[in-house]
Every structure is written in C-alpha cells, then in structure tokens.
PDB file of N, CA and C in Angstrom:
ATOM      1  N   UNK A   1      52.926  15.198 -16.188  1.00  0.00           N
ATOM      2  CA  UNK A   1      51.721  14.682 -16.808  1.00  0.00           C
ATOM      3  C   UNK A   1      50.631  14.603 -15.757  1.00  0.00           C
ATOM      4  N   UNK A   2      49.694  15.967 -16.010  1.00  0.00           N
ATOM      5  CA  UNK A   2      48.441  14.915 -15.085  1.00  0.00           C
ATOM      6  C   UNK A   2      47.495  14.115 -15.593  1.00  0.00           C
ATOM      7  N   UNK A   3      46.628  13.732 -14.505  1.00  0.00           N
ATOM      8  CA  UNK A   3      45.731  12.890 -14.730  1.00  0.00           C
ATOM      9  C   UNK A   3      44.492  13.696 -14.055  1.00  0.00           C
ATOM     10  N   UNK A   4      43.507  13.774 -15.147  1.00  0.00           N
ATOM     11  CA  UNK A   4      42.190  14.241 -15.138  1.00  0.00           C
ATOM     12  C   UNK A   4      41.275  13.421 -15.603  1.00  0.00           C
ATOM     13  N   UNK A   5      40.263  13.342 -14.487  1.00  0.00           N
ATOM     14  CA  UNK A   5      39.071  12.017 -14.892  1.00  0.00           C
ATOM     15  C   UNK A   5      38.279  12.924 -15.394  1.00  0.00           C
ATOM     16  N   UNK A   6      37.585  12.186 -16.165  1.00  0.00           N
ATOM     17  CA  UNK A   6      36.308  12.980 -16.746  1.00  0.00           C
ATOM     18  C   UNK A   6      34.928  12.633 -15.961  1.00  0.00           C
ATOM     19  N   UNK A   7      34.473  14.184 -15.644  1.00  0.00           N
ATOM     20  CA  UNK A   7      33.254  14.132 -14.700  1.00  0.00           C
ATOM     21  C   UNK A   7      31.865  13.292 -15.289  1.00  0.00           C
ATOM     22  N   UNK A   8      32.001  12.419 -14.227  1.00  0.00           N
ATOM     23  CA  UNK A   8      30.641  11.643 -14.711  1.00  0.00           C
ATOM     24  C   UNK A   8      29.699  11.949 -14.651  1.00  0.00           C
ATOM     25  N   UNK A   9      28.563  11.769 -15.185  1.00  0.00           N
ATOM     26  CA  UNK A   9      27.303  12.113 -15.318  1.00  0.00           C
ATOM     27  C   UNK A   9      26.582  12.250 -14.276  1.00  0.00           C
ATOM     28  N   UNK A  10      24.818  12.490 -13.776  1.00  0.00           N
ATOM     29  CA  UNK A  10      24.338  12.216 -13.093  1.00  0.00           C
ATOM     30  C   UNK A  10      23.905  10.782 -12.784  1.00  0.00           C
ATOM     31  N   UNK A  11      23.681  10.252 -13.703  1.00  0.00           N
ATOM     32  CA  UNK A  11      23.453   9.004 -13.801  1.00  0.00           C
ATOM     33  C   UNK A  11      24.429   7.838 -13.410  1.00  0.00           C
ATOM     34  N   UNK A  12      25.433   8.277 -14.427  1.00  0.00           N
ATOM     35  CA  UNK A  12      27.161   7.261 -13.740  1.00  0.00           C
ATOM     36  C   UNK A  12      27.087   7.686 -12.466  1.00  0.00           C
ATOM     37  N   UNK A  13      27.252   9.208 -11.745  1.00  0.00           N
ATOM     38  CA  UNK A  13      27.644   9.481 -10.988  1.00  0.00           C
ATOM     39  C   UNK A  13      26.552   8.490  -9.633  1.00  0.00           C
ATOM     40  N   UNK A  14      25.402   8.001  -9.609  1.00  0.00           N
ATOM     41  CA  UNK A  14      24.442   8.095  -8.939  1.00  0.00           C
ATOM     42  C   UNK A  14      24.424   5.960  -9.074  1.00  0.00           C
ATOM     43  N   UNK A  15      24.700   5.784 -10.047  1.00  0.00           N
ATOM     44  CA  UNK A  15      25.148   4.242 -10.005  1.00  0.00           C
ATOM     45  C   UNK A  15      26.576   3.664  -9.127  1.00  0.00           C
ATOM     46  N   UNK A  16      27.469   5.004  -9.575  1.00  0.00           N
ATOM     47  CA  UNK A  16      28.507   4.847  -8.868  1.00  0.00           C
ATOM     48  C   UNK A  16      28.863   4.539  -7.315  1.00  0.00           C
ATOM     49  N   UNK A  17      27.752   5.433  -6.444  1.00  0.00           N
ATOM     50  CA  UNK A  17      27.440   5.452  -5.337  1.00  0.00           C
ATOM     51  C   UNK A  17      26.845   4.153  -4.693  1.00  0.00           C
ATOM     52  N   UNK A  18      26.308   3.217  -6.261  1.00  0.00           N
ATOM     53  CA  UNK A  18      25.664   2.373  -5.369  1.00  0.00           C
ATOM     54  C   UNK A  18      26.110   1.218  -5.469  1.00  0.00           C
ATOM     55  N   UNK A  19      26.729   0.921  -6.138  1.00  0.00           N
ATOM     56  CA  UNK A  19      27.631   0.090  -6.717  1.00  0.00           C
ATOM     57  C   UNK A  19      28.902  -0.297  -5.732  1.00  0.00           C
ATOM     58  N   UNK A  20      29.366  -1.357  -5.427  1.00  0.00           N
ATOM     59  CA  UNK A  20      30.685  -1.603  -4.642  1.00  0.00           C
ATOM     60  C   UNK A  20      31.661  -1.540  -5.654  1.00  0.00           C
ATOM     61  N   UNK A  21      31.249  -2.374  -6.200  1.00  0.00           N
ATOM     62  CA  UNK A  21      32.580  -2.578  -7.575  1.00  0.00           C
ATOM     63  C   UNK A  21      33.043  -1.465  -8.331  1.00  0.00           C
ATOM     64  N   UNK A  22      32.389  -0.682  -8.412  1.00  0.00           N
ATOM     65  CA  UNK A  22      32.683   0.924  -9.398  1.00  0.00           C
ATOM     66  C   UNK A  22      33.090   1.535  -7.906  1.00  0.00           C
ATOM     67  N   UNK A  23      32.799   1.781  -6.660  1.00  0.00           N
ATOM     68  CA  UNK A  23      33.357   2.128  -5.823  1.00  0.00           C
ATOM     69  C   UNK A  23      35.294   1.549  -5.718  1.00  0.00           C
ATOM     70  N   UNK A  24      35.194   0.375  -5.775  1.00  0.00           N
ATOM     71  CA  UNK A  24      36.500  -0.557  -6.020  1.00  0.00           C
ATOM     72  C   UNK A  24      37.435  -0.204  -7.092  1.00  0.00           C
ATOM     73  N   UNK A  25      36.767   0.478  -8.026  1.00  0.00           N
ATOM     74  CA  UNK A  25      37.710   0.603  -9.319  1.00  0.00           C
ATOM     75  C   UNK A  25      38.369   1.703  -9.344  1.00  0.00           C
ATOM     76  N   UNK A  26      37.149   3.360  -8.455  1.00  0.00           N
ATOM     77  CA  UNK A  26      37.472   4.213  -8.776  1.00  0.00           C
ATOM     78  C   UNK A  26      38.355   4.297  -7.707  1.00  0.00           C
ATOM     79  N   UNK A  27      38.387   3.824  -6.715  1.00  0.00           N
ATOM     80  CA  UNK A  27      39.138   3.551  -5.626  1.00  0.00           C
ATOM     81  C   UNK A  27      40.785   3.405  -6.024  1.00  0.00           C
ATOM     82  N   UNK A  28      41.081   2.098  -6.437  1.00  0.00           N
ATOM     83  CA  UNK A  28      42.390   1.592  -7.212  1.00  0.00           C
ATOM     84  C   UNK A  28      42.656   2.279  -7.983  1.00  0.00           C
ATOM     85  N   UNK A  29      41.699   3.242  -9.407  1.00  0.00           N
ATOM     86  CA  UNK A  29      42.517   4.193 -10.040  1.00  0.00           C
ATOM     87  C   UNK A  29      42.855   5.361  -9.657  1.00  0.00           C
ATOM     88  N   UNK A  30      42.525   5.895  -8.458  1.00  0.00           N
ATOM     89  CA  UNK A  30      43.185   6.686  -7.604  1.00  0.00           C
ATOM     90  C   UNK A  30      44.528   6.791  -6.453  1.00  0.00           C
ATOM     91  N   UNK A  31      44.732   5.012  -6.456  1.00  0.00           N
ATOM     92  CA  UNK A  31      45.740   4.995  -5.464  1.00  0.00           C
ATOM     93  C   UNK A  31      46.674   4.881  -6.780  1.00  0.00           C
ATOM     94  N   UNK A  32      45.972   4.093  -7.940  1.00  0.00           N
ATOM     95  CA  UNK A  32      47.312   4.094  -9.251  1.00  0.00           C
ATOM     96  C   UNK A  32      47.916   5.543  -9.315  1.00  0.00           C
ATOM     97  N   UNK A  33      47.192   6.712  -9.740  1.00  0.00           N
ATOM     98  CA  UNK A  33      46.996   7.636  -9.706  1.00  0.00           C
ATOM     99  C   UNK A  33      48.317   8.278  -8.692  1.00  0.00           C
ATOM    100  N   UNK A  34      48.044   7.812  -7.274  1.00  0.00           N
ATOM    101  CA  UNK A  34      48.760   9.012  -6.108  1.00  0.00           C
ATOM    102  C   UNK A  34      50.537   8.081  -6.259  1.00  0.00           C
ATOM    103  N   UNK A  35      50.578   6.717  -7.021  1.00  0.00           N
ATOM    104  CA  UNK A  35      51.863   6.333  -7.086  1.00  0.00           C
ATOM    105  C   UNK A  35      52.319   6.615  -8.082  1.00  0.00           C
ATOM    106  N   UNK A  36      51.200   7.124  -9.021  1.00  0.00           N
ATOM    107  CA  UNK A  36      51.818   7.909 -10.479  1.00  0.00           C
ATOM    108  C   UNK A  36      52.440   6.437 -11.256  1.00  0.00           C
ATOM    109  N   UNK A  37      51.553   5.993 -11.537  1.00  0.00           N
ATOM    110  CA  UNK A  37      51.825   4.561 -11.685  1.00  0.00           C
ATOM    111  C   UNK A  37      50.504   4.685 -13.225  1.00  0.00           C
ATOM    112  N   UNK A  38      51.159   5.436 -14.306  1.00  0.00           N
ATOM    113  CA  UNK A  38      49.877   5.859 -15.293  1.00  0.00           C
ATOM    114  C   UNK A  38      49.759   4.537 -16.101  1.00  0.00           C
ATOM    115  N   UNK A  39      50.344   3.423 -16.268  1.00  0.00           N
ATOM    116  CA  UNK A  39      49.944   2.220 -16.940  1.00  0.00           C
ATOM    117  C   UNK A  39      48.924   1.812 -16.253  1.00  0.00           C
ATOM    118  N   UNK A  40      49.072   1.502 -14.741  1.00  0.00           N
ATOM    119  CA  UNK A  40      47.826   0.688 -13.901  1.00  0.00           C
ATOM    120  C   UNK A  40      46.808   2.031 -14.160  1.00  0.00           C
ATOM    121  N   UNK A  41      46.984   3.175 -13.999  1.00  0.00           N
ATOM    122  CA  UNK A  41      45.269   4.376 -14.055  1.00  0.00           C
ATOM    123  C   UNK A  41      44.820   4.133 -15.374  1.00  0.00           C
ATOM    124  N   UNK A  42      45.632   4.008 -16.607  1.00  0.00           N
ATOM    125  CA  UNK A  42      45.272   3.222 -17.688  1.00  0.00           C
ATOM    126  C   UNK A  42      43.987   2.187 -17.705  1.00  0.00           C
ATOM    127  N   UNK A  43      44.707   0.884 -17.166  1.00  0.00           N
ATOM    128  CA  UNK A  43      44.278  -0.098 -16.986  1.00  0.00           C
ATOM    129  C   UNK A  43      43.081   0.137 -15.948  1.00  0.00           C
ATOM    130  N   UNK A  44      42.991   0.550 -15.084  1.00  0.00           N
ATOM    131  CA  UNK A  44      41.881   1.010 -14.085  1.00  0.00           C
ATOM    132  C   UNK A  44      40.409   1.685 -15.095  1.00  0.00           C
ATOM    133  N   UNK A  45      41.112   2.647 -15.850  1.00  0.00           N
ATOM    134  CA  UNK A  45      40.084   3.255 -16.711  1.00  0.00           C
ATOM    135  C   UNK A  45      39.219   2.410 -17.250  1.00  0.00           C
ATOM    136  N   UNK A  46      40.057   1.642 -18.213  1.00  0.00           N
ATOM    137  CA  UNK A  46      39.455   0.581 -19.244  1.00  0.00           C
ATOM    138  C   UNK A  46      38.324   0.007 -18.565  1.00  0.00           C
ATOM    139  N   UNK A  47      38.869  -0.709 -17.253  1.00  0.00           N
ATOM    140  CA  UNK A  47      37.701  -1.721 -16.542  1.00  0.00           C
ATOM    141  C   UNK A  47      36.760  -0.748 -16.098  1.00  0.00           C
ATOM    142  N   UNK A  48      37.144   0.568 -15.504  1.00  0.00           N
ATOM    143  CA  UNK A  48      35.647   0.867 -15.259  1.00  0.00           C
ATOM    144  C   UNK A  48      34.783   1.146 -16.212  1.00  0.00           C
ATOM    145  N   UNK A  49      35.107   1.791 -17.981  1.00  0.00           N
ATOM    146  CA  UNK A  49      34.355   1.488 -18.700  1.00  0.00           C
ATOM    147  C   UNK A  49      33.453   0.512 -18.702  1.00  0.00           C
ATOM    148  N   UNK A  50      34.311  -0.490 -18.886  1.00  0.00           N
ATOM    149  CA  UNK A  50      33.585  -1.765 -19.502  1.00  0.00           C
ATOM    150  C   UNK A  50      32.826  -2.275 -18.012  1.00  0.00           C
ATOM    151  N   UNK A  51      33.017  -1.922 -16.947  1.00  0.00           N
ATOM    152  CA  UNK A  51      32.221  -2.163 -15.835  1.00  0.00           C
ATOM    153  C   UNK A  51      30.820  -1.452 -15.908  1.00  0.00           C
ATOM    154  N   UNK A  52      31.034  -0.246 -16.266  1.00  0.00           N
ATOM    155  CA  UNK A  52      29.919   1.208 -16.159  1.00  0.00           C
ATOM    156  C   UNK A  52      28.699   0.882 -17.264  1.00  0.00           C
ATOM    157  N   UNK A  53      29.421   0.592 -18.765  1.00  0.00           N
ATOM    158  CA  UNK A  53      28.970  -0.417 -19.847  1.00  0.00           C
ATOM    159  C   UNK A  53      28.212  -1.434 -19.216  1.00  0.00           C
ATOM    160  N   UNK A  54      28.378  -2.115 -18.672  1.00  0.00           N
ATOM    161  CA  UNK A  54      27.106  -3.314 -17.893  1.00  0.00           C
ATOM    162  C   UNK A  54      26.602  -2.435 -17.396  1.00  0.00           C
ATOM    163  N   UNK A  55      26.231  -1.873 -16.845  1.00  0.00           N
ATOM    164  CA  UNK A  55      25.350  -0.790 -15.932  1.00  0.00           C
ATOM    165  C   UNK A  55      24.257  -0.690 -16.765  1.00  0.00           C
ATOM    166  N   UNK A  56      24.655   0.134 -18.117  1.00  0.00           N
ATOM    167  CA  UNK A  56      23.729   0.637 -18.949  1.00  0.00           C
ATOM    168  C   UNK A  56      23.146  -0.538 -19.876  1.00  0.00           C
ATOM    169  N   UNK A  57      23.553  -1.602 -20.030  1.00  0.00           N
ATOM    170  CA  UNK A  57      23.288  -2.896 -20.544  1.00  0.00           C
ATOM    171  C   UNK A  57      22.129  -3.726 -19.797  1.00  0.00           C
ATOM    172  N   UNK A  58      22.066  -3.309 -18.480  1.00  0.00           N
ATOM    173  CA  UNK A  58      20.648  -4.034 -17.418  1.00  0.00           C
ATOM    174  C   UNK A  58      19.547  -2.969 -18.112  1.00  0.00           C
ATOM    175  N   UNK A  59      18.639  -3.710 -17.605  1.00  0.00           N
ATOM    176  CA  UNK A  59      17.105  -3.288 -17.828  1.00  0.00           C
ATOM    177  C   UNK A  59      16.651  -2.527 -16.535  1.00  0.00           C
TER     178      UNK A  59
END
C-alpha cells in the first residue's frame, strides 16, 4: 500500500512554508509514513486539513 499526498496548491503550498505548525504536521505525517504506521498518516491527514481549513478561514 502506498501513500501518496496530494500536491498542494500554490497557495497551501506557500502558507505551508510559513507556518510552523503545518511544517509540524507535515513533518509527523511523514515519519508516520517512513514507520508505515497508516492509522497515525491517517490521523496526521485529518489535522492538517482541519489545520490548513483555519488558514483559509483568516482574513
């Protein structure tokens, strides 16, 4: 089974950079990822949604 992230935007991609916490997430769902540990890359996903989601929620 792999695991393929879906390429983020320019925009995600460019918040991402500036951001610690989306740095932090994508971080952890990559080490979930290299232990093949697909419940936690799961769980990693979800939060960065709903992290990325506030992003676009500021003014």
């Amino acid at each position: 089974m792999a695991i393929s992230g879906s390429r983020p935007t320019s925009a995600a991609a460019a918040v991402t950079q500036e951001c610690r916490a989306c740095r932090d997430l994508e971080h952890g769902r990559k080490q979930a990822a290299a232990a093949r540990d697909f419940s936690k890359v799961t769980d990693f996903q979800v939060l960065i949604a709903r992290h990325r989601a506030r992003h676009r929620a500021e003014p």
